[in-house]
PDB file of N, CA and C in Angstrom:
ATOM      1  N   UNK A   1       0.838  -1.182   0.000  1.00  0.00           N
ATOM      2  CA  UNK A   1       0.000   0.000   0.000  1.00  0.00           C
ATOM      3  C   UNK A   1       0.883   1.246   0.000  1.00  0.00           C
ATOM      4  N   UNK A   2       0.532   2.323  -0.721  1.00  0.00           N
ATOM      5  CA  UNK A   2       1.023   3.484  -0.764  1.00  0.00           C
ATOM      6  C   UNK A   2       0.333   4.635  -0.074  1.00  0.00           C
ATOM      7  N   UNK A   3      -0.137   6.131  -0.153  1.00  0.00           N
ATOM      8  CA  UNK A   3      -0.186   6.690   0.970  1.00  0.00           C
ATOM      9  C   UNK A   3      -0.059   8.171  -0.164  1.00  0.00           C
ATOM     10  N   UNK A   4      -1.342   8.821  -0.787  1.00  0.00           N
ATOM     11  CA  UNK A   4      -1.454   9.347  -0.964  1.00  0.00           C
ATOM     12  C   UNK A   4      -1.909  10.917  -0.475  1.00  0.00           C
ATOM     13  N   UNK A   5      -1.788  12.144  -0.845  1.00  0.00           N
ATOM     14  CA  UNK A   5      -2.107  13.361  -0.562  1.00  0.00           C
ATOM     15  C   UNK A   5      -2.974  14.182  -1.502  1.00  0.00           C
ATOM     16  N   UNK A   6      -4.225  14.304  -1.133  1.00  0.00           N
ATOM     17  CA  UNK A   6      -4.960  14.895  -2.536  1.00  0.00           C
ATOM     18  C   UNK A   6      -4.690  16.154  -2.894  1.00  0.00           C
ATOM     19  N   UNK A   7      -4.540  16.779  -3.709  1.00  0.00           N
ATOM     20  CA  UNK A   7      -4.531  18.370  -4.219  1.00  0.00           C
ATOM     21  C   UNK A   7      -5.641  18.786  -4.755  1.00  0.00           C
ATOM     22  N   UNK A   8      -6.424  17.993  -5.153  1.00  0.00           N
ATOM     23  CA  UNK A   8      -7.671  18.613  -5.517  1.00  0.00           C
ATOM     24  C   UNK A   8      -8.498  17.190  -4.827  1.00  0.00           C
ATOM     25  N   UNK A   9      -9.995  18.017  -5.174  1.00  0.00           N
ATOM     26  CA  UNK A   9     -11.175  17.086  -4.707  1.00  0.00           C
ATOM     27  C   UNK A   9     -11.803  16.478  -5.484  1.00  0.00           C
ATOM     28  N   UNK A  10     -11.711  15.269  -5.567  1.00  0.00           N
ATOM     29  CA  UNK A  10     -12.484  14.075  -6.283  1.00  0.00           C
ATOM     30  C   UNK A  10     -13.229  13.667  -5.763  1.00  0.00           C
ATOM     31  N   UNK A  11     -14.335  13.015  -6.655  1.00  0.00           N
ATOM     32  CA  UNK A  11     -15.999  11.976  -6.578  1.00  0.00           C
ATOM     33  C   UNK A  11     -16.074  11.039  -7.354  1.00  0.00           C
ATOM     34  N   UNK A  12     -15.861  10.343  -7.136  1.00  0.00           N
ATOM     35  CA  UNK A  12     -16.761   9.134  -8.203  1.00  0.00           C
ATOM     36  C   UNK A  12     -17.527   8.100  -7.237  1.00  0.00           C
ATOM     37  N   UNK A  13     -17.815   7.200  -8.456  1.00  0.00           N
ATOM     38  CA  UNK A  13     -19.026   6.101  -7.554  1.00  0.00           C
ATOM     39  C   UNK A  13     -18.410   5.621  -6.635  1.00  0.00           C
ATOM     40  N   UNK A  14     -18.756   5.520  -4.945  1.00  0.00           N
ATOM     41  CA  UNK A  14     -18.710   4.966  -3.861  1.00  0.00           C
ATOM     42  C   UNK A  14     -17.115   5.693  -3.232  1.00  0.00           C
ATOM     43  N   UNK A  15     -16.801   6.599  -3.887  1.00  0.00           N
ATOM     44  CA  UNK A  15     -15.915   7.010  -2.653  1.00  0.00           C
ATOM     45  C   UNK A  15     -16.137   8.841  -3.261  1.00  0.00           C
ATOM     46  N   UNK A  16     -15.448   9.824  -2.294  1.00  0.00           N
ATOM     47  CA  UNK A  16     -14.933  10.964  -2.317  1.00  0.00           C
ATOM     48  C   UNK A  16     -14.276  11.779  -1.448  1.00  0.00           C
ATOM     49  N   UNK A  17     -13.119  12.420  -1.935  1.00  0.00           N
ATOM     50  CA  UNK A  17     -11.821  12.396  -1.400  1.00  0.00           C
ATOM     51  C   UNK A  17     -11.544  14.499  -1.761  1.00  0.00           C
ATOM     52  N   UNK A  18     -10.789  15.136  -0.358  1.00  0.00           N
ATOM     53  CA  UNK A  18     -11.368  16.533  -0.152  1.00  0.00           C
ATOM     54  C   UNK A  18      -9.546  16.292  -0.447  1.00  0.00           C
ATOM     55  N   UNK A  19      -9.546  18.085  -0.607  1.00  0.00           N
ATOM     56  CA  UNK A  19      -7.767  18.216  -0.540  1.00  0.00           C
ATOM     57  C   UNK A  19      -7.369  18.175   1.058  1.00  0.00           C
ATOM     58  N   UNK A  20      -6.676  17.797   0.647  1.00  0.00           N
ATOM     59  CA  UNK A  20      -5.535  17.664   2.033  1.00  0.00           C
ATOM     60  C   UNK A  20      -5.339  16.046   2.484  1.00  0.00           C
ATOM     61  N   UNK A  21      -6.966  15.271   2.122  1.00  0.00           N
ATOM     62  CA  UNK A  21      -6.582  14.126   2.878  1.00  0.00           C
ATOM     63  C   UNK A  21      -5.442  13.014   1.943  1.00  0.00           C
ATOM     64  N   UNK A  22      -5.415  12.387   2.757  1.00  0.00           N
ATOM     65  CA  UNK A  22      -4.172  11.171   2.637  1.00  0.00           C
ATOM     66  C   UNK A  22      -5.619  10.183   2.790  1.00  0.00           C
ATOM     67  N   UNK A  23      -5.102   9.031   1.502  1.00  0.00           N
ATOM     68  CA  UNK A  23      -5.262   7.772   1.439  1.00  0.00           C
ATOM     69  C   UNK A  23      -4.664   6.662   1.133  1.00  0.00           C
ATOM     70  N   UNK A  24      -4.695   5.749   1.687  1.00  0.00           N
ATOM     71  CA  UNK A  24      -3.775   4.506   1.025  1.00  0.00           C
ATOM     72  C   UNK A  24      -4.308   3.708   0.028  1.00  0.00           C
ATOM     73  N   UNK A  25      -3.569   3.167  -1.212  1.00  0.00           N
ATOM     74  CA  UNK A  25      -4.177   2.604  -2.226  1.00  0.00           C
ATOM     75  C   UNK A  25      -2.585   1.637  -2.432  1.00  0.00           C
ATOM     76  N   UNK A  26      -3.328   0.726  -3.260  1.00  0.00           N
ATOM     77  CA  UNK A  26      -2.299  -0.633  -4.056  1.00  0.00           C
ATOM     78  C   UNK A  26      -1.548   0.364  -4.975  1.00  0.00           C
ATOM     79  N   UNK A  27       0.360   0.137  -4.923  1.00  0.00           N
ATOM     80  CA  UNK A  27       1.364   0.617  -5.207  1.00  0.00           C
ATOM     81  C   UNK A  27       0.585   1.233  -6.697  1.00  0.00           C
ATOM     82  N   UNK A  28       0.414   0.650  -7.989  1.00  0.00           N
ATOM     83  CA  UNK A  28       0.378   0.654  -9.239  1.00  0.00           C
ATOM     84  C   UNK A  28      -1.067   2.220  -8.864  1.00  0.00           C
ATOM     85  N   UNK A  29      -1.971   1.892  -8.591  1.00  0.00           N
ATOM     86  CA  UNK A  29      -3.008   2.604  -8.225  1.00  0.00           C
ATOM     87  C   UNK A  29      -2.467   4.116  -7.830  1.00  0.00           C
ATOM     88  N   UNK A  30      -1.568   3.877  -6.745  1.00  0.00           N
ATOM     89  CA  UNK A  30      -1.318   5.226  -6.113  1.00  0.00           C
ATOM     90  C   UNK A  30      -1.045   5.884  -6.928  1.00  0.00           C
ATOM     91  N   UNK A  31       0.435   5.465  -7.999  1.00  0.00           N
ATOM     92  CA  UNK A  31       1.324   5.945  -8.560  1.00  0.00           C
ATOM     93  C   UNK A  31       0.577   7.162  -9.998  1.00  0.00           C
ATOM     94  N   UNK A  32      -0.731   6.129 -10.380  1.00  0.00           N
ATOM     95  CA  UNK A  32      -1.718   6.626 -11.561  1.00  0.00           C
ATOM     96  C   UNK A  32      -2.138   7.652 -10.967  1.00  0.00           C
ATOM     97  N   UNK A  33      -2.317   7.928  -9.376  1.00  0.00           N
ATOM     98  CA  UNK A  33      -3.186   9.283  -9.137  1.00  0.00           C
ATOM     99  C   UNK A  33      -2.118  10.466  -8.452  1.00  0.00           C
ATOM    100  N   UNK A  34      -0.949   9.946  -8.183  1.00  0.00           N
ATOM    101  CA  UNK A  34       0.079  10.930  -7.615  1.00  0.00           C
ATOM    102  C   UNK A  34       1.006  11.331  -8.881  1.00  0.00           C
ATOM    103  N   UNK A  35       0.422  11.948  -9.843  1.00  0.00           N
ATOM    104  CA  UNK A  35       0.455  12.474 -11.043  1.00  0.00           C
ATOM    105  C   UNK A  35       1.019  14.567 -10.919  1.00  0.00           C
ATOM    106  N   UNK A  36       1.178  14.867  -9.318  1.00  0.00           N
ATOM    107  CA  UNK A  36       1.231  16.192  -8.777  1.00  0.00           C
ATOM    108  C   UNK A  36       0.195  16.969  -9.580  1.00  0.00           C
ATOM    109  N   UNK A  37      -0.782  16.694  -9.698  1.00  0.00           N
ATOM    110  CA  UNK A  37      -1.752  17.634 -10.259  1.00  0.00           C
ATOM    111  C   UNK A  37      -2.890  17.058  -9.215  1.00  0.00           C
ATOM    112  N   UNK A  38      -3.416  15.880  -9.093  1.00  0.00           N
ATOM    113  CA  UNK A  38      -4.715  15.298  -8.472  1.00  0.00           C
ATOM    114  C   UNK A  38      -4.275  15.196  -7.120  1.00  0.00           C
ATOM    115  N   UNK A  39      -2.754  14.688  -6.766  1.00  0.00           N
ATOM    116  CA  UNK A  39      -2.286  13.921  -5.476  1.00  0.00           C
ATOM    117  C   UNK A  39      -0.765  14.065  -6.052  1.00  0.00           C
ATOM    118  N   UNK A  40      -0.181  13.684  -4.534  1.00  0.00           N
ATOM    119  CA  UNK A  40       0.642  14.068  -4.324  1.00  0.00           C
ATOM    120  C   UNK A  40       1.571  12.385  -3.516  1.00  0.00           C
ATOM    121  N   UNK A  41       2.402  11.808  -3.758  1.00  0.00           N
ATOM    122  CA  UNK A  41       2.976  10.662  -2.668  1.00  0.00           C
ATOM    123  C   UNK A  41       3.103  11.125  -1.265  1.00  0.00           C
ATOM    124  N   UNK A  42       2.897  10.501  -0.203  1.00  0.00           N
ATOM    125  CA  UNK A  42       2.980  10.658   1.000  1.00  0.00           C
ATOM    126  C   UNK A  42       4.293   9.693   1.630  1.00  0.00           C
ATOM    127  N   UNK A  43       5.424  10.819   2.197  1.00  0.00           N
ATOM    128  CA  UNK A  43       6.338   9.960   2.713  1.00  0.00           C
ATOM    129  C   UNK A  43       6.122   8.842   3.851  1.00  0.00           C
ATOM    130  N   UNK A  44       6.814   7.745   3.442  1.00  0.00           N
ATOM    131  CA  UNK A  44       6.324   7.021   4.896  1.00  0.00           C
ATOM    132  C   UNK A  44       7.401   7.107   6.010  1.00  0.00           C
ATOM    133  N   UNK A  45       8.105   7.374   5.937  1.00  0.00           N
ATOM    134  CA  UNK A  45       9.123   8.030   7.002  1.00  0.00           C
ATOM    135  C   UNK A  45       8.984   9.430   6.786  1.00  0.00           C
ATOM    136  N   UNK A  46       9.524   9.997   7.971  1.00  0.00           N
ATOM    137  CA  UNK A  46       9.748  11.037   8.383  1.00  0.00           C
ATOM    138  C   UNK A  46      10.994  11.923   8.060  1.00  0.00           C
ATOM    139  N   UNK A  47      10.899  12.967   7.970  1.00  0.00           N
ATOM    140  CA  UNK A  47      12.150  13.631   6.673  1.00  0.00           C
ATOM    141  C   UNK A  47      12.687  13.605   8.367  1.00  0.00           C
ATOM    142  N   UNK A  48      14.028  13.522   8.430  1.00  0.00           N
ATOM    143  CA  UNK A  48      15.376  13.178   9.421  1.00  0.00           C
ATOM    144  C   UNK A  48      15.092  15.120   9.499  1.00  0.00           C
ATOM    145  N   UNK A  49      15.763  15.965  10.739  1.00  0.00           N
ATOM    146  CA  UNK A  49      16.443  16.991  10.589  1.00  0.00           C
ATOM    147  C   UNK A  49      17.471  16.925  12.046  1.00  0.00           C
ATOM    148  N   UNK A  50      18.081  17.483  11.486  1.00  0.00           N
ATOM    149  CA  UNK A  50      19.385  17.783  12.527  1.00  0.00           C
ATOM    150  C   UNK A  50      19.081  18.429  14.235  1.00  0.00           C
ATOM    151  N   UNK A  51      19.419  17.866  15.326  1.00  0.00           N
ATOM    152  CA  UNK A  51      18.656  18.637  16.491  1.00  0.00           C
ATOM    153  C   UNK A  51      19.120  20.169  16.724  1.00  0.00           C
ATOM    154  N   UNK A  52      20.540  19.786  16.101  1.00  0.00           N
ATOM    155  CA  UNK A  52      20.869  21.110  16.397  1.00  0.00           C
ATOM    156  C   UNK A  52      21.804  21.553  15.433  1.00  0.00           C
ATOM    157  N   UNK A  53      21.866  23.026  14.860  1.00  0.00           N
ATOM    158  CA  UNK A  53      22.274  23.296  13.925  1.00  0.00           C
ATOM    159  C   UNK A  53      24.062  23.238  14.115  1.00  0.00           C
ATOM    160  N   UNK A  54      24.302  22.422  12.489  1.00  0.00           N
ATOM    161  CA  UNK A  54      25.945  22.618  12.452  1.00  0.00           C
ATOM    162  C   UNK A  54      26.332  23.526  13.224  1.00  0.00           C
ATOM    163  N   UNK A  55      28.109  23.484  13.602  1.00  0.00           N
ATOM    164  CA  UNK A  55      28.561  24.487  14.489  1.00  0.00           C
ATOM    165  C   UNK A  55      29.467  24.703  13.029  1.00  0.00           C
ATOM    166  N   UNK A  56      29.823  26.250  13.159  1.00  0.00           N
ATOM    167  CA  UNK A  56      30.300  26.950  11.697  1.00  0.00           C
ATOM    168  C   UNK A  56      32.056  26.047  11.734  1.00  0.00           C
ATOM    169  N   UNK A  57      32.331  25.665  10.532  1.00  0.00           N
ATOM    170  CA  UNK A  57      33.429  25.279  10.484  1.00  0.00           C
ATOM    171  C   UNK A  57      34.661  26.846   9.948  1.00  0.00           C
ATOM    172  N   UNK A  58      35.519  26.315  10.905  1.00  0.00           N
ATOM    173  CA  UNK A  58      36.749  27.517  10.737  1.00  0.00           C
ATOM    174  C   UNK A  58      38.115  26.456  10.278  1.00  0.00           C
ATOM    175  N   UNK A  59      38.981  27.091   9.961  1.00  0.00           N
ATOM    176  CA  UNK A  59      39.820  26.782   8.906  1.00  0.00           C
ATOM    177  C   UNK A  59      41.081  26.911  10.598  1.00  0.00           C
ATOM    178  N   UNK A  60      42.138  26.154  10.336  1.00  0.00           N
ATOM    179  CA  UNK A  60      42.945  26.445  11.524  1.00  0.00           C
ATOM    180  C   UNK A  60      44.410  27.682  11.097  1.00  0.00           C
ATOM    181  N   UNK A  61      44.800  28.482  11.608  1.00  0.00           N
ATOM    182  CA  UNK A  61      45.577  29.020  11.479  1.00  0.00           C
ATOM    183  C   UNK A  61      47.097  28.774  11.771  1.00  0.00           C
ATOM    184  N   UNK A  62      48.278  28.913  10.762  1.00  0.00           N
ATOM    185  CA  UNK A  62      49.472  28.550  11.217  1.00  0.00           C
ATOM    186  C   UNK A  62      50.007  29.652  12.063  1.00  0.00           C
ATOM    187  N   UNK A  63      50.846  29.399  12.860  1.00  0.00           N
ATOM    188  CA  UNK A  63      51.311  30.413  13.131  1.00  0.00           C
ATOM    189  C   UNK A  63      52.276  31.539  12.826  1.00  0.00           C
ATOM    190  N   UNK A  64      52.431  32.416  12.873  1.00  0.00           N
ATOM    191  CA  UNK A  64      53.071  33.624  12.316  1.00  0.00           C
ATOM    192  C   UNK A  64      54.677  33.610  11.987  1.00  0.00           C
ATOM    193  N   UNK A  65      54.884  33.485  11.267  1.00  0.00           N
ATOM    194  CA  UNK A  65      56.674  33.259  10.965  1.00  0.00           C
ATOM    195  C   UNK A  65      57.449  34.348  11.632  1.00  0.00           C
ATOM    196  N   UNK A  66      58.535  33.859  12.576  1.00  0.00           N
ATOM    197  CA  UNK A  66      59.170  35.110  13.524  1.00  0.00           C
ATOM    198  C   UNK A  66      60.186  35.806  12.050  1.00  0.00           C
ATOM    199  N   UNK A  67      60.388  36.718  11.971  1.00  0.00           N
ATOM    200  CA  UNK A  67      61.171  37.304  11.034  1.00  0.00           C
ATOM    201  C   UNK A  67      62.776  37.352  11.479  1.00  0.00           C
ATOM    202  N   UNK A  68      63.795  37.376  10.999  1.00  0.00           N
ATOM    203  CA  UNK A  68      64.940  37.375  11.517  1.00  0.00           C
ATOM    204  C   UNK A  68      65.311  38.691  12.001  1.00  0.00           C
ATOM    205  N   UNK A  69      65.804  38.654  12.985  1.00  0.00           N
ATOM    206  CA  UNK A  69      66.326  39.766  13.927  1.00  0.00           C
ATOM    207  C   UNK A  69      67.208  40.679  12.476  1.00  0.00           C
ATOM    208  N   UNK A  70      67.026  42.364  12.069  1.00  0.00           N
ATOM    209  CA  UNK A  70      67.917  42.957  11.421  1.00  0.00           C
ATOM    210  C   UNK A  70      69.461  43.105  11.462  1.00  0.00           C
ATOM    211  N   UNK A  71      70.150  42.674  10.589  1.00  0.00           N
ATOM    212  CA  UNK A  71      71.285  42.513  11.073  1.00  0.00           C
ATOM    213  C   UNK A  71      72.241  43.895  10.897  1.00  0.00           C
ATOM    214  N   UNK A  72      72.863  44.270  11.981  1.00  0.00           N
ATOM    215  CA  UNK A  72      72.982  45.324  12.070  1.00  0.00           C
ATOM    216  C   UNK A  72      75.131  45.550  11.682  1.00  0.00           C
ATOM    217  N   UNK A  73      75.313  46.495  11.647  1.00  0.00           N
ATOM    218  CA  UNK A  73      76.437  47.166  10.595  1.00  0.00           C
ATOM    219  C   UNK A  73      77.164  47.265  11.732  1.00  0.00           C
ATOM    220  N   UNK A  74      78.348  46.433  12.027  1.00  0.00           N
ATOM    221  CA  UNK A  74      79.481  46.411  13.009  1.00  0.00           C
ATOM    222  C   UNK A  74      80.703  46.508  12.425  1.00  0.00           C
TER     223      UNK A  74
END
């Protein structure tokens, strides 16, 4: 079974179906009406998100090259 989302509202004989709801239908079935115009697929898991946002990545710094002492005129 698949797990549809309607976008629009359909009727026909013995059923009718409003936007928004979700229904489940046989794989081949779903696929004919989740066409993104009538319906839409309904995930069956849950989209993952992160609890807490990345921490910013920084680049490491070398340290500063000592310069040679000026050499002075003796």
């Amino acid at each position: 079974m698949a797990r549809i989302r309607m976008l629009t509202s359909v009727a026909g004989a013995g059923f009718s179906w409003r936007v928004g709801e979700e229904i489940d239908l046989p794989g081949p079935e779903a696929v004919k009406w989740a066409d993104g115009v009538r319906a839409e697929l309904v995930r069956a898991a849950p989209v993952e998100t992160p609890e807490q946002p990345p921490a910013a990545e920084t680049a490491a710094r070398r340290p500063a090259r000592r310069r040679a002492a000026p050499r002075g005129t003796e």
